[in-house]
C-alpha atoms as a PDB file:
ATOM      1  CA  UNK A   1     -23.266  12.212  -3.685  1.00  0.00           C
ATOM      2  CA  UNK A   2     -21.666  14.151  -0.901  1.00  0.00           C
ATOM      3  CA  UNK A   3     -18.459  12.410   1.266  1.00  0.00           C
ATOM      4  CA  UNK A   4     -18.895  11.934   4.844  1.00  0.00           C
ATOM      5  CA  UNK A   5     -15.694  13.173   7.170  1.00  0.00           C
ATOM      6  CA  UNK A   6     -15.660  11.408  10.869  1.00  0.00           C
ATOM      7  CA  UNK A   7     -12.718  12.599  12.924  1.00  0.00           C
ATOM      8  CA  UNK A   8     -10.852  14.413   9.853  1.00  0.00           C
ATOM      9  CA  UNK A   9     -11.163  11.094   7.554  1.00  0.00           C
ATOM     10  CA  UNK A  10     -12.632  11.812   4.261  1.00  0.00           C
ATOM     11  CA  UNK A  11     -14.699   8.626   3.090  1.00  0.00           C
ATOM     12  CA  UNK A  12     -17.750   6.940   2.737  1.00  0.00           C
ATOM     13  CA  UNK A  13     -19.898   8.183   0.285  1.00  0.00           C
ATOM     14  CA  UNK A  14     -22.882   9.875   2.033  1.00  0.00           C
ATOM     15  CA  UNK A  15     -26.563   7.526   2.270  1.00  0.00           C
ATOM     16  CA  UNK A  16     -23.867   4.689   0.810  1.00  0.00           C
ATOM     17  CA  UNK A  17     -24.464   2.493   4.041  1.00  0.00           C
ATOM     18  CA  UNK A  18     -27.169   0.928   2.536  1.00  0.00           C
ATOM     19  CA  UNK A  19     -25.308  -0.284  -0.548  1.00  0.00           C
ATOM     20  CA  UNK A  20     -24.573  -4.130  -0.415  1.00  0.00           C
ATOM     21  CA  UNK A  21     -21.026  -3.456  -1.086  1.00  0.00           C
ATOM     22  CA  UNK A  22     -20.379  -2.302   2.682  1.00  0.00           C
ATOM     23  CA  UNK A  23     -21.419  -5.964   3.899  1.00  0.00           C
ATOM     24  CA  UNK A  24     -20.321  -8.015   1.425  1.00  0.00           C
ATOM     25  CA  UNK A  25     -16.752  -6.811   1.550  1.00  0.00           C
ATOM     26  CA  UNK A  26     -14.661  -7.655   4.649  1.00  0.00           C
ATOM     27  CA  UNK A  27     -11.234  -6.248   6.187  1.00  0.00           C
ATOM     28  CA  UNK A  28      -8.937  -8.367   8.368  1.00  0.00           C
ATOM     29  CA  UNK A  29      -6.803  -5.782   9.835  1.00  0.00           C
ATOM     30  CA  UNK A  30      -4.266  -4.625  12.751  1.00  0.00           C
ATOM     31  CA  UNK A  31      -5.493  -1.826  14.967  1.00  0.00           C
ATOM     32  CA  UNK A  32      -3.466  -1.450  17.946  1.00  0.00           C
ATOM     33  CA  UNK A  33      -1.756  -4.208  18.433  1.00  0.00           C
ATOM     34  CA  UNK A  34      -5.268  -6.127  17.895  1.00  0.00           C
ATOM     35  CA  UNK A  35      -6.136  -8.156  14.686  1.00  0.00           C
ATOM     36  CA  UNK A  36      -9.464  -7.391  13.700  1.00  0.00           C
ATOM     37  CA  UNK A  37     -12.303  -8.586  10.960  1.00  0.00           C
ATOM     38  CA  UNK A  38     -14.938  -6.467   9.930  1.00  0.00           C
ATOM     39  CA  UNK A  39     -17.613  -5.544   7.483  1.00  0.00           C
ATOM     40  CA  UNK A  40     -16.029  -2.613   5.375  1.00  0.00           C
ATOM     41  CA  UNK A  41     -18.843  -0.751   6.120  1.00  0.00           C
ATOM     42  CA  UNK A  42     -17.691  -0.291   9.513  1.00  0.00           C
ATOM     43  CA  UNK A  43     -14.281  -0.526   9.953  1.00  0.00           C
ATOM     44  CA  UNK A  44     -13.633   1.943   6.662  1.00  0.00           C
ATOM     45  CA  UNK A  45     -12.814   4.646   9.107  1.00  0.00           C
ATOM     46  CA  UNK A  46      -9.464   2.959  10.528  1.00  0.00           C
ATOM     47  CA  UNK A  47      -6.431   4.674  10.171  1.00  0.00           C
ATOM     48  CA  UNK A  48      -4.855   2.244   8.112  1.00  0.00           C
ATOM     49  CA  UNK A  49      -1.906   4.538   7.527  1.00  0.00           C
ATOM     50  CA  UNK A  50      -1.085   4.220  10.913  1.00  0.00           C
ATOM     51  CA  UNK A  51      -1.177   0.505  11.019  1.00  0.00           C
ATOM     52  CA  UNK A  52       1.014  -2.760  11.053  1.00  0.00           C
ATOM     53  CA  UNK A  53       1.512  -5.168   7.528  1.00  0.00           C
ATOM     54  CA  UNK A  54      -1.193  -7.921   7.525  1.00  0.00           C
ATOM     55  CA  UNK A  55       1.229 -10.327   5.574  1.00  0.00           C
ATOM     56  CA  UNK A  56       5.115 -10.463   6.762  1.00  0.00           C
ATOM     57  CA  UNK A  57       8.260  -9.564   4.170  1.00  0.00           C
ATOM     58  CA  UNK A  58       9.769 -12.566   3.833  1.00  0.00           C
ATOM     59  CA  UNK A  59      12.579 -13.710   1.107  1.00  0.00           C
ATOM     60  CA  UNK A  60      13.935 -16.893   0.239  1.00  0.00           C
ATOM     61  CA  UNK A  61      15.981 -18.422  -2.095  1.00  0.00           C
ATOM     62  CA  UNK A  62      14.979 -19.556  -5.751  1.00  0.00           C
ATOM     63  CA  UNK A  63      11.966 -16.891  -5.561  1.00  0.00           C
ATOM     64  CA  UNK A  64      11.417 -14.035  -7.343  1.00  0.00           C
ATOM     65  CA  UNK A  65      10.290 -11.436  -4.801  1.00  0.00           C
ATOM     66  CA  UNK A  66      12.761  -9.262  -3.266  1.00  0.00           C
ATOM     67  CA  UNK A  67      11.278  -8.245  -0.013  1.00  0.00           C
ATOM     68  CA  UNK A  68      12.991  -5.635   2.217  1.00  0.00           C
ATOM     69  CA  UNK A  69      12.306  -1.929   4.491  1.00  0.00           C
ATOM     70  CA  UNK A  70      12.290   1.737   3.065  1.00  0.00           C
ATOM     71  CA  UNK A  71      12.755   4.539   5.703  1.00  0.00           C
ATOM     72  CA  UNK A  72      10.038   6.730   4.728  1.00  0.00           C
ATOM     73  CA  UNK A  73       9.873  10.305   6.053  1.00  0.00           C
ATOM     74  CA  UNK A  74       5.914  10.430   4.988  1.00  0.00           C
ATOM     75  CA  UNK A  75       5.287   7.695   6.839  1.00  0.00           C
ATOM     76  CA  UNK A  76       8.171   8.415  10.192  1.00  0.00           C
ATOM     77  CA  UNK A  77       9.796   5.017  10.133  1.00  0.00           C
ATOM     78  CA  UNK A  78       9.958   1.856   7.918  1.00  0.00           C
ATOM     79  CA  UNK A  79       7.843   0.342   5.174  1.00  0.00           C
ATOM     80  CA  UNK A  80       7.525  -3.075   3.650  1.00  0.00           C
ATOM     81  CA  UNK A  81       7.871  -3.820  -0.184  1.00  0.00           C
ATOM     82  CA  UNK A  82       7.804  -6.928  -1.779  1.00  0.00           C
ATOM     83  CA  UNK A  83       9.701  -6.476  -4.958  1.00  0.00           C
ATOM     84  CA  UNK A  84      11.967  -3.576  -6.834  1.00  0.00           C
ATOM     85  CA  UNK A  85       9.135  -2.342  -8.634  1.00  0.00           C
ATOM     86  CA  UNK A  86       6.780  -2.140  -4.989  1.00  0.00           C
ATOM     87  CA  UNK A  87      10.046  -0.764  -3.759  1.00  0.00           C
ATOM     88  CA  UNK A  88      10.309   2.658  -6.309  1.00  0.00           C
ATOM     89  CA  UNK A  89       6.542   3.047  -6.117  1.00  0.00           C
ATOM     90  CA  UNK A  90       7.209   3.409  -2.552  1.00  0.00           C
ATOM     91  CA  UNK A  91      10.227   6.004  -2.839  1.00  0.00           C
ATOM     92  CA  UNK A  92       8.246   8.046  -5.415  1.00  0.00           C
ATOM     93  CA  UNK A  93       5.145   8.091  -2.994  1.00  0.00           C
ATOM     94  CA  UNK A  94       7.858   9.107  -0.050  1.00  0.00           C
ATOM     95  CA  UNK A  95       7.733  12.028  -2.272  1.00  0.00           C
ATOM     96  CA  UNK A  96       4.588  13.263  -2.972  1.00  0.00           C
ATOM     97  CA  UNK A  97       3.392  16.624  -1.693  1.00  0.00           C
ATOM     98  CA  UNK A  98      -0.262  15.078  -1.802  1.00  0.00           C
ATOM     99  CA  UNK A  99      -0.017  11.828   0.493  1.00  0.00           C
ATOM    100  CA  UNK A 100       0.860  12.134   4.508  1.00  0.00           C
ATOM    101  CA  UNK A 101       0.535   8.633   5.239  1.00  0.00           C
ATOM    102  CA  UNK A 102       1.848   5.198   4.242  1.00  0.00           C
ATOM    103  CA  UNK A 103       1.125   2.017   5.064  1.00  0.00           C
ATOM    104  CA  UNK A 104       2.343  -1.537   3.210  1.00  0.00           C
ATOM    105  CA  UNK A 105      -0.188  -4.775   2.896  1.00  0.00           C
ATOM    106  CA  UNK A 106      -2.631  -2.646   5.190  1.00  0.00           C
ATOM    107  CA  UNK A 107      -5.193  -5.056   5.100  1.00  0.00           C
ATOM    108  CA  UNK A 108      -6.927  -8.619   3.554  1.00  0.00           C
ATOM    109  CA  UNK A 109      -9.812  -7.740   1.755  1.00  0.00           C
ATOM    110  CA  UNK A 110     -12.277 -10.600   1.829  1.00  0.00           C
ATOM    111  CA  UNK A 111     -15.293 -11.275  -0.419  1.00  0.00           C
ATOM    112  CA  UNK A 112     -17.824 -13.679  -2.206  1.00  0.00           C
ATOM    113  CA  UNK A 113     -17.521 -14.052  -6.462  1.00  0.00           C
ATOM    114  CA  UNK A 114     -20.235 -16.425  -7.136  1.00  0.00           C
ATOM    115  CA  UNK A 115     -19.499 -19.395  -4.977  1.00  0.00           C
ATOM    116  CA  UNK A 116     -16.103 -18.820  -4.510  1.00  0.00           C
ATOM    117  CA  UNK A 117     -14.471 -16.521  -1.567  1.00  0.00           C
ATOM    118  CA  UNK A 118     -11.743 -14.603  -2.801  1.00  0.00           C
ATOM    119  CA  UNK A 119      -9.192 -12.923  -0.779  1.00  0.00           C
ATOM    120  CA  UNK A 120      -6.433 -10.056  -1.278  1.00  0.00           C
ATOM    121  CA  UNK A 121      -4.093  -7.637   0.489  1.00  0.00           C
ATOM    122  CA  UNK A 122      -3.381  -4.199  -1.599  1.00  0.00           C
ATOM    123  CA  UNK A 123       0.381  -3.019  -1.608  1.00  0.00           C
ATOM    124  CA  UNK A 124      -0.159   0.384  -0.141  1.00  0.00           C
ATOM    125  CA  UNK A 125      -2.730   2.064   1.485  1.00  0.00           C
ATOM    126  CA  UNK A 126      -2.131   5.855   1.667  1.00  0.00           C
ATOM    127  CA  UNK A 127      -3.760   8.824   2.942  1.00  0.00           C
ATOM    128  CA  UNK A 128      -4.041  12.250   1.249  1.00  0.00           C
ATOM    129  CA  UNK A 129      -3.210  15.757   2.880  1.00  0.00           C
ATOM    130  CA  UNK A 130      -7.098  16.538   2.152  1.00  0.00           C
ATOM    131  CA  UNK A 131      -8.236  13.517   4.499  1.00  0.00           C
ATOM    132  CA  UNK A 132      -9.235  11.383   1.447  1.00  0.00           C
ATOM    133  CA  UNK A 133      -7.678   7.410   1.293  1.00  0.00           C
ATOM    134  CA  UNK A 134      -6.105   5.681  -1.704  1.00  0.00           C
ATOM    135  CA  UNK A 135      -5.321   2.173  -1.960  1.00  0.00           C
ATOM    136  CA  UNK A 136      -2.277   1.035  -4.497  1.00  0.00           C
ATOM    137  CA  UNK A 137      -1.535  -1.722  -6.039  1.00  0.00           C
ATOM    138  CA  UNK A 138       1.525  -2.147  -7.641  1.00  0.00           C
ATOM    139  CA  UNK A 139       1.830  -4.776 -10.986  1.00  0.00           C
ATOM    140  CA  UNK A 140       3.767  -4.190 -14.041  1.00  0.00           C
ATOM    141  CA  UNK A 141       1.510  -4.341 -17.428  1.00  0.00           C
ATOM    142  CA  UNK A 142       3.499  -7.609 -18.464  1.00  0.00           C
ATOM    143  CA  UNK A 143       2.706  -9.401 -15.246  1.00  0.00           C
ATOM    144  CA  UNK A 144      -1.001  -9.111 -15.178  1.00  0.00           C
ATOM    145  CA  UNK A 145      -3.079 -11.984 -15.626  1.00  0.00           C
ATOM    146  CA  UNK A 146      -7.242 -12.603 -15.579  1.00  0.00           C
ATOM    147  CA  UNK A 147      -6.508 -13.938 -11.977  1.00  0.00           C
ATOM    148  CA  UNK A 148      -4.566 -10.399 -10.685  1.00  0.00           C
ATOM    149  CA  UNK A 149      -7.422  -8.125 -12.755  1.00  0.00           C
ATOM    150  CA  UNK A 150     -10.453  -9.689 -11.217  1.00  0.00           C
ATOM    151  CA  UNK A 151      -8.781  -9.270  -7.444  1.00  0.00           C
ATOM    152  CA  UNK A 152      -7.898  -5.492  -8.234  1.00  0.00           C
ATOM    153  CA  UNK A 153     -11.534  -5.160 -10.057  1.00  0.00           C
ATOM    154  CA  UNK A 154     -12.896  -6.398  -6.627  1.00  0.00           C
ATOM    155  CA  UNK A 155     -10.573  -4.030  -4.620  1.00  0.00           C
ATOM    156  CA  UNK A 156     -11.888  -1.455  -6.675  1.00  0.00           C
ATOM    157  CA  UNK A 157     -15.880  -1.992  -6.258  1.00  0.00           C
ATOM    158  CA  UNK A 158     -14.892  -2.094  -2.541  1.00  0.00           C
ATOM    159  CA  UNK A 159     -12.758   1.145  -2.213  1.00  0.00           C
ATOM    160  CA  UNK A 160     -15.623   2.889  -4.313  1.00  0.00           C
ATOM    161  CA  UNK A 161     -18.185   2.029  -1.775  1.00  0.00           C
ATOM    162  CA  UNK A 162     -16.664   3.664   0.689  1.00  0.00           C
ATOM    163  CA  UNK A 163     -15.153   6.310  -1.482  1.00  0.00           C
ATOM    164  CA  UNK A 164     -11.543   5.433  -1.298  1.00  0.00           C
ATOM    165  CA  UNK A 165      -9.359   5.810  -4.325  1.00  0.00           C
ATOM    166  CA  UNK A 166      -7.786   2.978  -6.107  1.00  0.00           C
ATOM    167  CA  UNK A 167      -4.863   3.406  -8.299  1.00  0.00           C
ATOM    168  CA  UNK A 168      -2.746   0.462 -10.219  1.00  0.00           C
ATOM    169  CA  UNK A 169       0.250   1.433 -10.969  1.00  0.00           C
ATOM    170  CA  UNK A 170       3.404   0.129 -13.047  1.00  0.00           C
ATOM    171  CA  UNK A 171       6.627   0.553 -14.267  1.00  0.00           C
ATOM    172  CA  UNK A 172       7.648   3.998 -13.724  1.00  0.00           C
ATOM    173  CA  UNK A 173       9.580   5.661 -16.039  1.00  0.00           C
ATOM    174  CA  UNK A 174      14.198   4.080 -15.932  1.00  0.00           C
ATOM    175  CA  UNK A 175      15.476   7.345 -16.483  1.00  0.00           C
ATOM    176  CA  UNK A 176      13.299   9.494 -14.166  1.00  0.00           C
ATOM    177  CA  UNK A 177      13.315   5.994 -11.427  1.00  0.00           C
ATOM    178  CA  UNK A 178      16.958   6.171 -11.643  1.00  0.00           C
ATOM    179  CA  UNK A 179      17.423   9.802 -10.919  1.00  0.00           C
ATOM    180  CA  UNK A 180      14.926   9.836  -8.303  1.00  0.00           C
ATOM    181  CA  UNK A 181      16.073   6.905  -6.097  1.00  0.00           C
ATOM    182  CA  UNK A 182      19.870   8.507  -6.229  1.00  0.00           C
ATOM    183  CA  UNK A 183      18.217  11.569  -4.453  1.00  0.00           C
ATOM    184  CA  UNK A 184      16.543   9.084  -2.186  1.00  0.00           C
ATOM    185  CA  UNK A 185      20.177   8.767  -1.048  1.00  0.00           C
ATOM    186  CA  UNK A 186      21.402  10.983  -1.389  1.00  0.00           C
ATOM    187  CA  UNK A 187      19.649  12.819   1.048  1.00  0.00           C
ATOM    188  CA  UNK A 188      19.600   9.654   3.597  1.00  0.00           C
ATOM    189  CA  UNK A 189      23.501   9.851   3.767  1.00  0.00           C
ATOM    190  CA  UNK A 190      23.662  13.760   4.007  1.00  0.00           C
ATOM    191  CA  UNK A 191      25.919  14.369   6.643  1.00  0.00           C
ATOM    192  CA  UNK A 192      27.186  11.058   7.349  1.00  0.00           C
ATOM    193  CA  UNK A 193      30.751  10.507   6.784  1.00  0.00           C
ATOM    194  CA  UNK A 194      30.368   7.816   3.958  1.00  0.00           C
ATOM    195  CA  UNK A 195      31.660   6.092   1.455  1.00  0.00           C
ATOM    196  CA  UNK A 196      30.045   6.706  -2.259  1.00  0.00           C
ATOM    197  CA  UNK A 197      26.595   5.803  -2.256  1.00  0.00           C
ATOM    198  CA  UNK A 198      25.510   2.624  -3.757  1.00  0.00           C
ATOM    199  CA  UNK A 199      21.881   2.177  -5.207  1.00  0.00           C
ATOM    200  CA  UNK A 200      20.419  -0.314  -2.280  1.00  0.00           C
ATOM    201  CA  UNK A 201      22.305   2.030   0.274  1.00  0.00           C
ATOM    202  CA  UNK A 202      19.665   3.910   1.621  1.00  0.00           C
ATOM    203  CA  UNK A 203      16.686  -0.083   2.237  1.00  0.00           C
ATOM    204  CA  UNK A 204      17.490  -3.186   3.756  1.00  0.00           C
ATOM    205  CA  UNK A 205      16.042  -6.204   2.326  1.00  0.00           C
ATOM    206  CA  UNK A 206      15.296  -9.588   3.737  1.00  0.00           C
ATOM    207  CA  UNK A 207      17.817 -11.115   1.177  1.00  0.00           C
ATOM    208  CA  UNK A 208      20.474  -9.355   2.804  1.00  0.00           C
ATOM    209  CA  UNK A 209      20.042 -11.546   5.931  1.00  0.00           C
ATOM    210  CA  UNK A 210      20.687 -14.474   3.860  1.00  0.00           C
ATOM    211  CA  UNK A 211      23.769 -14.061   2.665  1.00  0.00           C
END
């Protein structure tokens, strides 16, 4: 099945508007300034890359999230992460050749199991040099639960239907992580008349503002 391309966007699958997916799947989003809900089958072609967080990066005390910015140079400006891990998936996707576009809790994806409506916002939506879309979700192996894999099984049915990738990823690799987010730094503070750079030099995070 061929991929359609409207205005440079790589997507949904050619004669796929028919499938049941594209109606049963809904995406409350911001698109210019506007919050919007829509069937997926028509609001797939949204530049999600380009859009504002659905959900706000909030931390507070006693919690386990560690919410805070990333400059990205993909992405020209700041994105949102919700933990340490969300937070080195981001700065390794910062440096990916492939992806020209990132975007943090891009949208809610809505949808009916059974009786029940379920509900969830991907980490990252990103989009490829080649025009195609990937959606991220970010969970290490030892966190998942039947609740987490039956939202990113739904995430996945939906992004297939309109020919988006999805991609869970984990832990990366300490060494390799470690090395990478000095560069990350590095290369922030080049030129700046600093002191040594520390490992949380180059984000802010919410938790910060607490202090």
């Amino acid at each position: 099945m061929g991929l359609l391309m409207v205005g440079g966007i790589v997507g949904a699958p050619a004669l796929a508007y028919g499938d049941a997916a594209l109606s049963a799947f809904e995406l409350d989003f911001h698109d210019a300034g506007k919050r919007q809900r829509e069937p997926l089958g028509r609001a797939w072609g949204t530049r999600f890359e380009a859009g504002d967080p659905t959900r706000t990066f909030n931390w507070a005390k006693d919690t386990e999230g560690f919410a805070g910015w990333y400059y990205s140079v993909t992405a020209g400006g700041h994105v949102g992460y919700e933990s340490w891990l969300e937070r080195d998936r981001l700065i390794l996707m910062d440096r990916d050749p492939e992806i020209i576009g990132i975007a943090s809790q891009p949208f809610w994806l809505h949808w009916r199991e059974g009786k029940r409506l379920r509900r969830h916002a991907p980490d990252y939506f990103v989009r490829l040099a080649d025009g195609r879309a990937r959606v991220v979700d970010v969970r290490a192996g030892d966190r998942m639960d039947k609740a987490t894999a039956g939202l990113f099984a739904g995430t996945q049915v939906a992004c297939r239907a309109v020919g988006w990738e999805f991609s869970h990823v984990g832990v990366p690799d300490p060494v390799a992580m470690a090395n990478v987010r000095w560069l990350s730094c590095a290369i922030a503070g080049a030129g700046a008349a600093a002191a040594p750079i520390s490992p949380s030099g180059c984000w802010t995070s919410s938790r910060s503002r607490l202090r």
